[in-house]
Protein backbone atom coordinates (compact mmCIF):
# COMPACT_ATOMS: atom_id res chain seq x y z
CA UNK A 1 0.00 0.00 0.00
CA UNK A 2 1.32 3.23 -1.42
CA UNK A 3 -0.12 6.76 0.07
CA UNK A 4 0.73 7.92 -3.25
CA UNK A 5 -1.80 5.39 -4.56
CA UNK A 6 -5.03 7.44 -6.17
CA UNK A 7 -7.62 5.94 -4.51
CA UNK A 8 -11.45 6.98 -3.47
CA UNK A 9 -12.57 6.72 0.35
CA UNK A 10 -16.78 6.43 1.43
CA UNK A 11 -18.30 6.53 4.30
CA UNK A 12 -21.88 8.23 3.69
CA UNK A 13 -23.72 6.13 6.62
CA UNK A 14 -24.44 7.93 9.98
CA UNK A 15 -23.66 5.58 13.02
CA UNK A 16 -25.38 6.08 16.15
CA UNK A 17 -23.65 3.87 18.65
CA UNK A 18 -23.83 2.57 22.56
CA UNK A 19 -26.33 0.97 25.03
CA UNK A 20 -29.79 2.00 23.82
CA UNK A 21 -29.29 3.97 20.95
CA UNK A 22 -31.77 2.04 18.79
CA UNK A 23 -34.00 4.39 21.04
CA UNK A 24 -32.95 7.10 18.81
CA UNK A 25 -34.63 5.57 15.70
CA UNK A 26 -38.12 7.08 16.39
CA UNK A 27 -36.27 10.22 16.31
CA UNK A 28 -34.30 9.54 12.42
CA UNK A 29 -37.30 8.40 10.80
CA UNK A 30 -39.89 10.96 12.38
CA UNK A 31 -37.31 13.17 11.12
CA UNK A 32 -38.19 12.43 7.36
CA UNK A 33 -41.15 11.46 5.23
CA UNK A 34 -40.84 8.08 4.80
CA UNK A 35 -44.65 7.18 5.17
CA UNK A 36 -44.63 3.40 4.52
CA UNK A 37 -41.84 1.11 5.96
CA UNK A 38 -41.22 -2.45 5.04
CA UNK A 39 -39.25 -3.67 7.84
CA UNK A 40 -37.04 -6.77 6.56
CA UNK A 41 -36.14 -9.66 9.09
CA UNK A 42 -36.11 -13.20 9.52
CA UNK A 43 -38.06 -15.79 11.99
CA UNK A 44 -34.93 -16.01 14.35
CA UNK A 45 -35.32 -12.17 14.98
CA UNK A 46 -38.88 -11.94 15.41
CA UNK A 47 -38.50 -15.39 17.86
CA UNK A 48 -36.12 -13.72 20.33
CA UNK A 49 -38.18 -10.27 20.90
CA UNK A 50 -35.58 -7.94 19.33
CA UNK A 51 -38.33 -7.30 16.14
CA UNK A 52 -40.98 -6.54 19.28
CA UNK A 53 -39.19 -3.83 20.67
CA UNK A 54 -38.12 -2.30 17.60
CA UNK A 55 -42.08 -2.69 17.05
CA UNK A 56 -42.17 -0.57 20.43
CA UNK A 57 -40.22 2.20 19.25
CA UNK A 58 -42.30 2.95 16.01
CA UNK A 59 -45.14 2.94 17.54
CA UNK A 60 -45.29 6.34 18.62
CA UNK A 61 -44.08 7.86 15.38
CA UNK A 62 -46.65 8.46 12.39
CA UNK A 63 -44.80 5.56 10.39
CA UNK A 64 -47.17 2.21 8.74
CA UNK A 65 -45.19 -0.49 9.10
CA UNK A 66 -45.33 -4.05 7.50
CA UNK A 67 -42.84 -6.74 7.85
CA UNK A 68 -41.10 -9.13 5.78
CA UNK A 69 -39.89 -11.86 8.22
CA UNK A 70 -38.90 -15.05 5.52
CA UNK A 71 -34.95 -13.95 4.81
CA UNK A 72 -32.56 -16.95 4.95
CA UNK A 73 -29.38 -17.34 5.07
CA UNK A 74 -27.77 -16.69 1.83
CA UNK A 75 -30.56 -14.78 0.03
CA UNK A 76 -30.63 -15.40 -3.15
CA UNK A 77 -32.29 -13.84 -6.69
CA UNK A 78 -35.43 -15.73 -6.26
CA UNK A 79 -36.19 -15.16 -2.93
CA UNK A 80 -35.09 -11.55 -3.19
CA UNK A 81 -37.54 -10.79 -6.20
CA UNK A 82 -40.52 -12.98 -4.73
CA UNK A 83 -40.31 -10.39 -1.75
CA UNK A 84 -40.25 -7.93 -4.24
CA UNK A 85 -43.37 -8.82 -5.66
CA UNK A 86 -45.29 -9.51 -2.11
CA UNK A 87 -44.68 -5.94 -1.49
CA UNK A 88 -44.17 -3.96 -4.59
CA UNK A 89 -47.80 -2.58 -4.89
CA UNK A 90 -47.66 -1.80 -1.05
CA UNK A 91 -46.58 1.92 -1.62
CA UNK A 92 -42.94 0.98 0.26
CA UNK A 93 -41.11 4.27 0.93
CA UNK A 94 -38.30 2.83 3.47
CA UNK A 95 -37.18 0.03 4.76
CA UNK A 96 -35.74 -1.12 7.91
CA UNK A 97 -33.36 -3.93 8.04
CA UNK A 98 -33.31 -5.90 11.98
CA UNK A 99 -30.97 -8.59 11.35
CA UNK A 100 -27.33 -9.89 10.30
CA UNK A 101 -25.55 -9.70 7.05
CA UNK A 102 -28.69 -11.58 5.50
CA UNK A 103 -30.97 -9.87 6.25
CA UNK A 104 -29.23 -6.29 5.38
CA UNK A 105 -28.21 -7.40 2.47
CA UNK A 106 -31.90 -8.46 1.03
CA UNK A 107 -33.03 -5.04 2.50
CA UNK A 108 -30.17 -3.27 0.34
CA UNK A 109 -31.35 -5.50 -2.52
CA UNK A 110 -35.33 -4.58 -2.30
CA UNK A 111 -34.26 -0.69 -1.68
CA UNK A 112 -33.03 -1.20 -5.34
CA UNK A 113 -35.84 -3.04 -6.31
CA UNK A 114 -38.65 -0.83 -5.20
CA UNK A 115 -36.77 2.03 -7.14
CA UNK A 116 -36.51 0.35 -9.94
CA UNK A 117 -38.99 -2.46 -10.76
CA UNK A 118 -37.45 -5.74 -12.48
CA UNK A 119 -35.12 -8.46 -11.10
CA UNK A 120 -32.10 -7.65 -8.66
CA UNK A 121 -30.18 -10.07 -11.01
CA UNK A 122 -30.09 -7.06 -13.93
CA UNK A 123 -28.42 -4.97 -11.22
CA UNK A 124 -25.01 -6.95 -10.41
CA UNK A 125 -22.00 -4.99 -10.66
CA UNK A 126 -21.51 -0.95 -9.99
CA UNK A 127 -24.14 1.67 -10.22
CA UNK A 128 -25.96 -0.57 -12.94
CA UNK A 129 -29.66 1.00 -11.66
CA UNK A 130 -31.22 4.10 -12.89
CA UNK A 131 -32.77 5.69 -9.74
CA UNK A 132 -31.64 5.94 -6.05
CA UNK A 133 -32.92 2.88 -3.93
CA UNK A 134 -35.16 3.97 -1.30
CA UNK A 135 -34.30 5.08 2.05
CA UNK A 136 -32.76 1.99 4.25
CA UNK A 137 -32.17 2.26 8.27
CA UNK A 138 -30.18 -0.95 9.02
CA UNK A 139 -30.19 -2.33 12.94
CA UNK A 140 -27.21 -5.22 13.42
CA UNK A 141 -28.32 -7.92 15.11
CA UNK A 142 -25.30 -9.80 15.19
CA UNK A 143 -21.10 -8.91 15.64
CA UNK A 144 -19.70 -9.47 11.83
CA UNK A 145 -21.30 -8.75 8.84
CA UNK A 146 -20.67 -4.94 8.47
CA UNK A 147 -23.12 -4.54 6.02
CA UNK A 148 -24.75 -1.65 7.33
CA UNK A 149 -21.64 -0.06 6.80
CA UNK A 150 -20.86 -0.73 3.22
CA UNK A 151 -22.59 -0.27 -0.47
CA UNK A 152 -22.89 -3.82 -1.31
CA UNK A 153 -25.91 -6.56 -1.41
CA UNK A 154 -24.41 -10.23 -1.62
CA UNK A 155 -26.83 -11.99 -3.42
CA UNK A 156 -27.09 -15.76 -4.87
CA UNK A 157 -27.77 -16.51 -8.38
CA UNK A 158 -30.11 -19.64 -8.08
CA UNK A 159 -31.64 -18.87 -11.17
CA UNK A 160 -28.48 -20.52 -13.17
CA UNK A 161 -27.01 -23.69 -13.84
CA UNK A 162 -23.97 -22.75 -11.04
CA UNK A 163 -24.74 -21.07 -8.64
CA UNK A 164 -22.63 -18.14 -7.55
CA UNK A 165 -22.83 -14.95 -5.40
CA UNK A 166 -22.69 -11.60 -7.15
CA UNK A 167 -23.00 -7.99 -6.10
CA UNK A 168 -25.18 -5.33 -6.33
CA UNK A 169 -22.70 -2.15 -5.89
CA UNK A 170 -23.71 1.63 -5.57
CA UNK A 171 -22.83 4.59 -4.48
CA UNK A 172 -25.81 5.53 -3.15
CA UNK A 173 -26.62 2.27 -1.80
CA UNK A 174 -25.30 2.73 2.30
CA UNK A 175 -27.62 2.97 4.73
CA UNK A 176 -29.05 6.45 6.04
CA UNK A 177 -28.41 5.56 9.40
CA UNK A 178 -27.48 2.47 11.30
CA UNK A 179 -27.93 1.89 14.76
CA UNK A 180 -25.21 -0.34 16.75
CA UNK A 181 -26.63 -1.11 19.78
CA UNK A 182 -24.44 -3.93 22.13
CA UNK A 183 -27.99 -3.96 24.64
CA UNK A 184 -29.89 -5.08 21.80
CA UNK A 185 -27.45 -8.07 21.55
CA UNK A 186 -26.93 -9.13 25.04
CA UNK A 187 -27.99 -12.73 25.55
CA UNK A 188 -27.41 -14.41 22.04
CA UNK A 189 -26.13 -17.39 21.39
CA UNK A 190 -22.28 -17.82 21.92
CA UNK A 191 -21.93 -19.42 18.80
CA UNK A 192 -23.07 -16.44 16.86
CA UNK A 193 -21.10 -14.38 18.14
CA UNK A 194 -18.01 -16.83 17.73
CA UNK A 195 -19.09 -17.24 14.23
CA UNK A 196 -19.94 -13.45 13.37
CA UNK A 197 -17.31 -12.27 15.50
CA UNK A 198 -15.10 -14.38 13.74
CA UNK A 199 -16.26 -12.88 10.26
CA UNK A 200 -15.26 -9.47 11.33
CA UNK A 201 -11.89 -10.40 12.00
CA UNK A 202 -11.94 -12.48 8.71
CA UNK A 203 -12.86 -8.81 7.28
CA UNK A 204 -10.58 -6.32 9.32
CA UNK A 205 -7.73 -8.48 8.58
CA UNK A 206 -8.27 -9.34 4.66
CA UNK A 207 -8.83 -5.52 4.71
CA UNK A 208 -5.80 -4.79 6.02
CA UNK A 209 -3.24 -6.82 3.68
CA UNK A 210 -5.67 -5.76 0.57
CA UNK A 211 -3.72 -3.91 -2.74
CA UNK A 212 -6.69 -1.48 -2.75
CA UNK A 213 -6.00 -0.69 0.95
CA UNK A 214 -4.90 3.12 1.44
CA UNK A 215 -3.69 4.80 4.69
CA UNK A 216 -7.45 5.35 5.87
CA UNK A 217 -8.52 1.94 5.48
CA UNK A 218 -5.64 0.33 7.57
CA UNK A 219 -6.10 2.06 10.25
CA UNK A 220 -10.08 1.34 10.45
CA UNK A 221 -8.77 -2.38 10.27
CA UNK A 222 -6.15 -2.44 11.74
CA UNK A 223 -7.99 -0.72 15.11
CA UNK A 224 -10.33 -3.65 14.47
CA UNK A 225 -8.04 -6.43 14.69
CA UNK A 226 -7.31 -4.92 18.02
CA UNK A 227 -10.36 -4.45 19.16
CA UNK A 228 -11.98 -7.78 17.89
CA UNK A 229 -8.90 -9.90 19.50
CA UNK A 230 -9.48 -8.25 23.01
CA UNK A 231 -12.76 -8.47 23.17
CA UNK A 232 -14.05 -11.81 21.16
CA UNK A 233 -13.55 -13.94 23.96
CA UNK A 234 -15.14 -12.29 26.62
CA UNK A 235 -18.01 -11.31 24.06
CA UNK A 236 -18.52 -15.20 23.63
CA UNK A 237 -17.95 -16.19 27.00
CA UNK A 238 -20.33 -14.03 28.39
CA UNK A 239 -22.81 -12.61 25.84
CA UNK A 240 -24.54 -10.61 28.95
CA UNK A 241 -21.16 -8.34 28.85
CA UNK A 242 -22.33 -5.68 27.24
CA UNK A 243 -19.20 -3.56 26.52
CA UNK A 244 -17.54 -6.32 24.89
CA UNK A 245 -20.89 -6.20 22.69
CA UNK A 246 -20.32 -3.20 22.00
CA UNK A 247 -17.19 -3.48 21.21
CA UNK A 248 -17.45 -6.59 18.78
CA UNK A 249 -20.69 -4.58 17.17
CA UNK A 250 -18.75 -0.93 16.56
CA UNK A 251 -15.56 -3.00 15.36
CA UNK A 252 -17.55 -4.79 12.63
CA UNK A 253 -19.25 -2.24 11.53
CA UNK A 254 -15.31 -0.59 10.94
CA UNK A 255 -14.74 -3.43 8.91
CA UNK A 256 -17.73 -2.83 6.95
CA UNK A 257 -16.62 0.55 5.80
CA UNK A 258 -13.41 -0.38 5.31
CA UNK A 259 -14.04 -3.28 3.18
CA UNK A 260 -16.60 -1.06 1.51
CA UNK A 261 -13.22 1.08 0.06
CA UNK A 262 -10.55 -0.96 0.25
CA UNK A 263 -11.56 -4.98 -1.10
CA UNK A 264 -11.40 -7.76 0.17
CA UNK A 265 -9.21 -10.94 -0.72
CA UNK A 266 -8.71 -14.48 -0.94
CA UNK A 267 -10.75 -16.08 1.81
CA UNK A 268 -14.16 -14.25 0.47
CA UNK A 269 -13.74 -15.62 -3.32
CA UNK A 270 -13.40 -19.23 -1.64
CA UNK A 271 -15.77 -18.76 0.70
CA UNK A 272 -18.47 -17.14 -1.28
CA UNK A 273 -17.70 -20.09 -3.58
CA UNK A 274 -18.86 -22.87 -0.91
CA UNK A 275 -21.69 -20.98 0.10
CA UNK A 276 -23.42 -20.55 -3.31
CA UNK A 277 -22.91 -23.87 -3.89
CA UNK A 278 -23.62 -25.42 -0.34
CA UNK A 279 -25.96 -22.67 1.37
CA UNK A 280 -23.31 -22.75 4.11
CA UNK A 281 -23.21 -20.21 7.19
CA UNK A 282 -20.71 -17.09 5.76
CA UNK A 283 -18.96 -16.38 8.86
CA UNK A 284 -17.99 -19.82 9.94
CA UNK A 285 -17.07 -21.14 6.38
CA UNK A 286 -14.76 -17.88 6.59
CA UNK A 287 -13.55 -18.56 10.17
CA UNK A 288 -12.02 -22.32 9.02
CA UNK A 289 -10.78 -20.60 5.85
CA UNK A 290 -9.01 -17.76 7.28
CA UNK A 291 -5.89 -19.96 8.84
CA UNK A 292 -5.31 -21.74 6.16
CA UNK A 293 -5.24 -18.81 3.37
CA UNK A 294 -3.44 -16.56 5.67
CA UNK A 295 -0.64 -19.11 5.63
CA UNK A 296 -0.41 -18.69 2.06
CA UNK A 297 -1.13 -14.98 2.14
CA UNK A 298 2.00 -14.06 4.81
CA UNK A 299 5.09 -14.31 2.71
CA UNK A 300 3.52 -11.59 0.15
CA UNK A 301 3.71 -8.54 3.15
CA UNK A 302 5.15 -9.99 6.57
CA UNK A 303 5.55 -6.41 7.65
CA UNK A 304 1.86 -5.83 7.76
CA UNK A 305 1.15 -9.43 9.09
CA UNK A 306 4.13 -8.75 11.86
CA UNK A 307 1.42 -5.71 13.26
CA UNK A 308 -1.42 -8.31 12.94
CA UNK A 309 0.49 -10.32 15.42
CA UNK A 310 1.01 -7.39 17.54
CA UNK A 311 -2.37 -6.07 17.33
CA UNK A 312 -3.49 -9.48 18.53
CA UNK A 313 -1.49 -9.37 21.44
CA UNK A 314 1.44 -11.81 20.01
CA UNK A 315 4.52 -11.04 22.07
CA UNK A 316 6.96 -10.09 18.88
CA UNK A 317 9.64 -9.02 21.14
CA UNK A 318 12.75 -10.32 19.50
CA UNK A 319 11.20 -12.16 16.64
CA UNK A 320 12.41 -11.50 12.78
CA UNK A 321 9.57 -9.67 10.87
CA UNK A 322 8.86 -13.54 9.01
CA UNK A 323 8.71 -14.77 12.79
CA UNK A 324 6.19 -12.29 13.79
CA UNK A 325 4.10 -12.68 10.83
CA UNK A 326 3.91 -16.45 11.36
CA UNK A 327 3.05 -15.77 14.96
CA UNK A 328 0.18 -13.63 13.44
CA UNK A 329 -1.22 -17.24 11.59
CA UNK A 330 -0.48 -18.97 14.94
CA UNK A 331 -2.65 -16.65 16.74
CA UNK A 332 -5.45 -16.80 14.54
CA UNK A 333 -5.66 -20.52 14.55
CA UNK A 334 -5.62 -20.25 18.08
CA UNK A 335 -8.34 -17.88 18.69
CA UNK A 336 -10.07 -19.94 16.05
CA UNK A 337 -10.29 -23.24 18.10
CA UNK A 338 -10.98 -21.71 21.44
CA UNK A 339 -14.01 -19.64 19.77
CA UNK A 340 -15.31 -23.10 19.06
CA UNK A 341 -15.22 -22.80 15.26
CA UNK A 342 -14.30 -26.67 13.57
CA UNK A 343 -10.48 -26.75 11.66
CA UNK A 344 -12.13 -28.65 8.58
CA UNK A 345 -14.66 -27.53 5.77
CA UNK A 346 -16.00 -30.96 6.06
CA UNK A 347 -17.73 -30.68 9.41
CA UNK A 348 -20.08 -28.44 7.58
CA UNK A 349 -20.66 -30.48 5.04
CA UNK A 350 -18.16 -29.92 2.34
CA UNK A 351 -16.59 -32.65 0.22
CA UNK A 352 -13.32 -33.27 -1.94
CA UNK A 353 -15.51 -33.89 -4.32
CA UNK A 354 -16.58 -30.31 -5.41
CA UNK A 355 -12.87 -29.30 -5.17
CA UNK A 356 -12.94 -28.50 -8.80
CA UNK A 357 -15.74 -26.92 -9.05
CA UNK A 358 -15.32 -24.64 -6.01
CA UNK A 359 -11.79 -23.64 -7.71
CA UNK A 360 -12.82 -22.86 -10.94
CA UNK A 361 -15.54 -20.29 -9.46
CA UNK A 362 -12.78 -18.93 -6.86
CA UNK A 363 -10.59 -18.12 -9.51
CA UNK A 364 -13.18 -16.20 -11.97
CA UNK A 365 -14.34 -14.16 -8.74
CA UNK A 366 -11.72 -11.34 -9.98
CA UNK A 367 -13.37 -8.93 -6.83
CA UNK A 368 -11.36 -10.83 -4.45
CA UNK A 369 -8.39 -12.13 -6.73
CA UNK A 370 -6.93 -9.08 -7.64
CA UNK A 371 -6.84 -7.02 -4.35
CA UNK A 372 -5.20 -10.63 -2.27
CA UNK A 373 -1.92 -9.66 -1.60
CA UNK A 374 -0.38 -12.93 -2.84
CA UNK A 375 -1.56 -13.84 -6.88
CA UNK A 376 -3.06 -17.24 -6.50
CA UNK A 377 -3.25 -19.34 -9.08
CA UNK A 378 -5.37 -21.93 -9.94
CA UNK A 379 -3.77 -25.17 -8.27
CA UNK A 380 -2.71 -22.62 -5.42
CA UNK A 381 -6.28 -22.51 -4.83
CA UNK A 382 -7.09 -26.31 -5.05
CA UNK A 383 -4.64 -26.83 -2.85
CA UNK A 384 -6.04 -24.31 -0.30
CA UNK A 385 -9.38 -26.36 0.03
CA UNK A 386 -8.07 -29.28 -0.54
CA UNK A 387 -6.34 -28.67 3.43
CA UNK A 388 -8.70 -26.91 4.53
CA UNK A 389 -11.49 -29.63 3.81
């Protein structure tokens, strides 16, 4: 990474942060005429009583709400545009997305939508649609995506022979305002966090070895690797410890924006990879991925893994810079098992038998190739999974 590098930084989301602010919603949207407001979620959200008092808080504003509770994990074209067409003669105006990097991204994906009519699959790449998306308020309801910091909807084509994930990209597609609110998450399960905390790190840290990276960006990731490595732990051991919530929530949405300008890299074109093609959990297919493609990545900028290490609390006195960096990997793997996250693709499912297949789509998924600080090729990336499962 070069500060003489031209590059482009955006950050056009306001973040309201700490115990309670969700409170403050009634007071964004009562601020604006948004009239109708489709609020996006899924079952698990509306089972655990977060969607009720969110319900609460609207109540006294002049806003008609309806809800759209069906997202799954992994939302792909169809399910996206079926949505769509449930709602699209319901005089939407803004939506509300109460969920995890799911459920954000479908919201991003219908903003688009009820703009601009059609299928979200004509929109994939950057700034393809013709008018603004609709207003979007996004409330994280778990500790990794970052969505609601970023421009992009991750969406799966299931309307094709191979299934992929492809973006919807635009400049004006960031949330108005998100809310990150570590009360709001206090009590859910340790695995999520372990898996979307997990994620985040997966983020801050592909962020921070990225080509596209610029002086702004490291330092939002960077700050996040910190952050996320003293705080993960406690945020999983105790998911009543609301600071560490905090924490883990304002951290990923950091790695949100910074993805959002600076790319991301290797682990995200495998990963997206297994989970088009095996509707597998993003954050924990990242998680057992991360190890084994930072082992490859490490050799291609020690320097910047060296202050990985260090950020993580890896005691680097004395060590060379390639010492350090491979401390970084150790350290990773270690917060990795004691998280609870499995060492093997194939405990969720994933077979040697797709190896091909899951390389040939890694390696077309230029997005991710080009900004990994090490140039993979083809068998390097076979040989990746072929470890890792």
């Amino acid at each position: 990474m070069s500060a003489n590098k031209l590059t482009e930084f955006m950050a056009k989301t306001k973040l309201i942060t700490g115990s309670g602010c969700v409170k403050q919603l009634k007071d964004e949207v009562n601020n604006r005429e948004y009239n109708t407001m489709l609020i996006v979620t899924d079952k698990g959200i509306r089972n655990s009583g977060i969607l009720e008092k969110i319900e609460t808080i609207l109540q006294s504003t002049s806003i008609e709400t309806l809800i759209y509770d069906e997202v799954k994990p992994n939302p792909t074209v169809t399910a996206t545009n079926e949505a769509y067409i449930l709602f699209k003669d319901k005089g939407i105006k803004s939506i509300l997305a109460v969920g995890g990097g799911s459920v954000i991204d479908s919201a991003k994906a219908l903003a688009v939508l009820f703009a601009n009519g059609g299928s979200i699959a004509d929109y994939f790449g950057f700034d393809i649609y013709g008018n603004d998306p609709i207003p979007l308020f996004a409330i994280p309801t778990t500790v990794g995506t970052g969505s609601e910091g970023g421009h992009a909807a991750v969406i799966t084509e299931d309307h094709v022979e191979l299934k992929t994930k492809k973006l919807v990209f635009g400049e004006t597609l960031f949330p108005k305002v998100a809310f990150l609110d570590g009360e709001l998450l206090q009590g859910m399960p340790g695995s999520l966090v372990a898996s979307t905390g997990m994620d985040a790190l997966t983020h801050a840290i592909e962020g921070y070895v990225s080509r596209n990276g610029s002086v702004i960006t490291d330092a939002l990731n960077l700050h996040a690797v910190r952050v996320i490595g003293a705080s993960i732990l406690e945020a999983v051991g105790n998911t009543e410890n609301v600071e560490a919530m905090n924490k883990m929530v304002q951290a990923s949405c950091s790695t949100g924006i910074g993805m959002a300008n600076g790319g991301l890299g290797l682990v995200h074109g495998i990963s997206h990879a297994i989970g088009a093609q095996y509707d597998a959990p993003h954050g924990i297919v990242n998680a057992i991925l991360l190890p084994y493609v930072l082992e490859f990545n490490w050799i291609a900028d020690p320097y910047k893994f060296a202050q990985i290490g260090e950020a993580l609390r890896v005691n680097t006195w004395g060590m060379t810079v390639e010492d350090a960096a491979k401390a970084a990997v150790e350290k990773v793997k270690e917060l990795t098992r004691e998280v609870g996250i499995p060492d093997k693709l194939s405990a969720i499912g994933v077979d040697k038998q797709n190896i091909d297949v899951l390389t040939d789509i890694a390696c077309k998924d230029e997005l991710y190739m080009i900004p990994n600080p090490r140039k993979a090729t083809r068998q390097d990336i076979y040989n990746i999974l072929e470890s890792a499962i």
